[in-house]
C-alpha atoms as a PDB file:
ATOM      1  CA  UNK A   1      22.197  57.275-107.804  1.00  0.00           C
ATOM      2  CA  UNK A   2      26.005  57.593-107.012  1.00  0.00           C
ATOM      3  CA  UNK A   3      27.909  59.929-109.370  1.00  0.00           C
ATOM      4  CA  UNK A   4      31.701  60.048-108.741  1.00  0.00           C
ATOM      5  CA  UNK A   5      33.934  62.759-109.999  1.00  0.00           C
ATOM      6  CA  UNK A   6      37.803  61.648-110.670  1.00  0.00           C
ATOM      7  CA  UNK A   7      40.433  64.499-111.232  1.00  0.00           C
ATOM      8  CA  UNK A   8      44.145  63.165-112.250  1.00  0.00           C
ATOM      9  CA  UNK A   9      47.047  65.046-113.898  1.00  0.00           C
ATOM     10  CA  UNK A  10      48.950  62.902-116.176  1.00  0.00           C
ATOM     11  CA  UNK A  11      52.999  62.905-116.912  1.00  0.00           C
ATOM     12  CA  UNK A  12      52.550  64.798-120.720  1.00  0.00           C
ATOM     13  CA  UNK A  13      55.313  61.747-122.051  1.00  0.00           C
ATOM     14  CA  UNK A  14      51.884  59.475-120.944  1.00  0.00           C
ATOM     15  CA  UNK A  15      49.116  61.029-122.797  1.00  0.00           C
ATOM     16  CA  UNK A  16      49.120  58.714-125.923  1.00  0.00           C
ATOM     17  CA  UNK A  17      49.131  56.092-123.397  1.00  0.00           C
ATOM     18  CA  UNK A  18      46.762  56.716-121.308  1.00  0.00           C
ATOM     19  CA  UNK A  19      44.131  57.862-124.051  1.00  0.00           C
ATOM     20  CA  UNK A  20      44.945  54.784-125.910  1.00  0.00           C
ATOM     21  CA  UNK A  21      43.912  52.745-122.452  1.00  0.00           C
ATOM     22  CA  UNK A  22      40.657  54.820-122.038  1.00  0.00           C
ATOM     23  CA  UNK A  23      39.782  53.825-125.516  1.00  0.00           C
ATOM     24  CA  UNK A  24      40.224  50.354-124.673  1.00  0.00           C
ATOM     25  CA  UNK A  25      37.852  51.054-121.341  1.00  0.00           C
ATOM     26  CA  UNK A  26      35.283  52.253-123.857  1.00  0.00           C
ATOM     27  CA  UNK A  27      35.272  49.927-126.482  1.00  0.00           C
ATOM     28  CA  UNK A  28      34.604  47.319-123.468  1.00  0.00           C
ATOM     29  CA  UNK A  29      31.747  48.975-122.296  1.00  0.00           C
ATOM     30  CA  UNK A  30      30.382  49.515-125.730  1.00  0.00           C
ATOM     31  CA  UNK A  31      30.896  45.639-126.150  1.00  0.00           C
ATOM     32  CA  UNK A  32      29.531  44.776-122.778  1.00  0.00           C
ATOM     33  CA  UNK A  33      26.625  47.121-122.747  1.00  0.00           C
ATOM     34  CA  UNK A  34      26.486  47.643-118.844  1.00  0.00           C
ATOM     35  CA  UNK A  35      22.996  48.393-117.770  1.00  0.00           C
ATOM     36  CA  UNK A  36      22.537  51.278-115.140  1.00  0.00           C
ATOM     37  CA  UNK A  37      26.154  52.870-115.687  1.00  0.00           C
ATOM     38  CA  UNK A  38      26.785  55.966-117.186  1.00  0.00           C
ATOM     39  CA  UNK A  39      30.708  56.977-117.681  1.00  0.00           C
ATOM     40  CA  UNK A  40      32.779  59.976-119.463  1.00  0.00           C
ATOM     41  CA  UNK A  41      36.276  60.899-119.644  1.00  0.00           C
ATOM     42  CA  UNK A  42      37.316  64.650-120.296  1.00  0.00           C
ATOM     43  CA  UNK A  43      40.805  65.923-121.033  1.00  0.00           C
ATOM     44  CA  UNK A  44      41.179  69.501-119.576  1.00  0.00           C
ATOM     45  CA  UNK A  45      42.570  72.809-121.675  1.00  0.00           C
ATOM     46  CA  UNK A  46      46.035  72.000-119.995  1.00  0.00           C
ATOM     47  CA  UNK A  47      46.294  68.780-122.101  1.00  0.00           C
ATOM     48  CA  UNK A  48      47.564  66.898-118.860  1.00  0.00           C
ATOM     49  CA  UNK A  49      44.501  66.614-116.716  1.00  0.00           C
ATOM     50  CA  UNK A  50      41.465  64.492-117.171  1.00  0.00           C
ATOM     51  CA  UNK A  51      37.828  64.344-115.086  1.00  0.00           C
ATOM     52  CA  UNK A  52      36.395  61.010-115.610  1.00  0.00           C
ATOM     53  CA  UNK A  53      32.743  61.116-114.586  1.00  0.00           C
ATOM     54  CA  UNK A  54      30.686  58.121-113.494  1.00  0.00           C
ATOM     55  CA  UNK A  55      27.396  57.283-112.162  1.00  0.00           C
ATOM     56  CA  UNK A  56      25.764  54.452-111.455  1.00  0.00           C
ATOM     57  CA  UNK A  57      22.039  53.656-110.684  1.00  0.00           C
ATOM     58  CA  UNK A  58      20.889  52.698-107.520  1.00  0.00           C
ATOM     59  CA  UNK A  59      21.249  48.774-107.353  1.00  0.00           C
ATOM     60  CA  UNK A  60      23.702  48.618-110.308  1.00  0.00           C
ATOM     61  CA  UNK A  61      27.147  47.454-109.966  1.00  0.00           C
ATOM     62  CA  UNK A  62      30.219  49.013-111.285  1.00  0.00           C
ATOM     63  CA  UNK A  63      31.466  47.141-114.543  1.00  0.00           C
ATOM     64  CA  UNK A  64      34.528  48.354-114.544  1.00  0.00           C
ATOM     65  CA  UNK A  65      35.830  46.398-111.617  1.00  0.00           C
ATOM     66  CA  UNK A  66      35.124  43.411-113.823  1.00  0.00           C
ATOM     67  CA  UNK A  67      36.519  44.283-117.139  1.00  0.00           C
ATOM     68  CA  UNK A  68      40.474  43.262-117.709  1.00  0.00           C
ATOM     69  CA  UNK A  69      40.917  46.793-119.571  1.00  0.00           C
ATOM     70  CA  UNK A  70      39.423  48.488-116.716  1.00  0.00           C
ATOM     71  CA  UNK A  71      42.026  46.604-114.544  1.00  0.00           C
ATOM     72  CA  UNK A  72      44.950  47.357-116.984  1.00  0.00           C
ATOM     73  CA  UNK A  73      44.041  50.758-116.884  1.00  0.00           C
ATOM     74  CA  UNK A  74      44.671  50.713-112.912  1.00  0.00           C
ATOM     75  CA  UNK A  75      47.439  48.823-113.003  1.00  0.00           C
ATOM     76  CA  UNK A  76      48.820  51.681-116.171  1.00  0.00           C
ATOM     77  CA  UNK A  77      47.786  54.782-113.762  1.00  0.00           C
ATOM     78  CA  UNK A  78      50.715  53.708-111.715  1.00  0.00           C
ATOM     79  CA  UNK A  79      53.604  55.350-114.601  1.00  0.00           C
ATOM     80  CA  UNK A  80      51.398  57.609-116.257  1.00  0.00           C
ATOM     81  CA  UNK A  81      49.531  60.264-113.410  1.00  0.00           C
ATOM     82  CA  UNK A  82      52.347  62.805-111.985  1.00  0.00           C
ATOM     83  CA  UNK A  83      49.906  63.265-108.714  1.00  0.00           C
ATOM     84  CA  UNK A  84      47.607  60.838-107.043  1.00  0.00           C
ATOM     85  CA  UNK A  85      44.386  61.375-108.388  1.00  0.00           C
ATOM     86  CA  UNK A  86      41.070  63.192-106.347  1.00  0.00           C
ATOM     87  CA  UNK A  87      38.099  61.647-106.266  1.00  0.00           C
ATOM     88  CA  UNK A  88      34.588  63.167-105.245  1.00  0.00           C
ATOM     89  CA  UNK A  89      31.661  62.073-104.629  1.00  0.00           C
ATOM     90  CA  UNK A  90      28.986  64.519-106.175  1.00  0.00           C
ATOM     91  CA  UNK A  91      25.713  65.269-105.084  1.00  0.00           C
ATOM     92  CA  UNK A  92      22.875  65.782-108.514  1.00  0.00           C
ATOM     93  CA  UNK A  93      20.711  68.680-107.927  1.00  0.00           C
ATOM     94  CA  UNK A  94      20.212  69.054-111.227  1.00  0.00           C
ATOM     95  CA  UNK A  95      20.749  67.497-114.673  1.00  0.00           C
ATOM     96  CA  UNK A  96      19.113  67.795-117.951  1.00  0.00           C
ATOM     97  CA  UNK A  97      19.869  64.482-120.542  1.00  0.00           C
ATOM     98  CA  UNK A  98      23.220  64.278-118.409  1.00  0.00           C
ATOM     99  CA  UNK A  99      23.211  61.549-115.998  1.00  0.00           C
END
């Protein structure tokens, strides 16, 4: 399994925006049903930083590289982050009902 942690601070004048895009993400994968993907976004206390979570199953692609809201969200993150965001790879050594 390969779970993926993404950390980004948004400009706050982009939040509606960018929530609006996730939304879009979501209602995509809800439509498409991926099989062996598992994704969450999180907005932080701060109101300007989100940790998207992802993992995806051993021999599973990623969906989102396929899905045009997936690719207007990248093309979105361009205006809206106010720092590049940090992505890390995590390593499970323990879950429960999670991923």
């Amino acid at each position: 399994m390969n779970v993926l942690l993404v950390r980004a601070k948004v400009k706050a004048e982009q939040v509606a925006a960018i929530e609006a895009a996730g939304k879009r993400i979501f209602e995509a994968l809800e439509r498409e049903q991926p099989q062996g993907f598992r994704y969450t976004s999180c907005r932080l206390p701060d109101g300007v930083t989100y940790v998207n979570l992802w993992e995806i199953d051993d021999g599973a692609t990623n969906p989102l590289s396929s899905l045009p809201e997936a690719r207007a969200f990248q093309e979105g993150l361009k205006t809206w982050i106010a720092a590049p965001p940090v992505y890390e790879q995590l390593t499970v050594v323990g879950s429960y009902r999670f991923f």
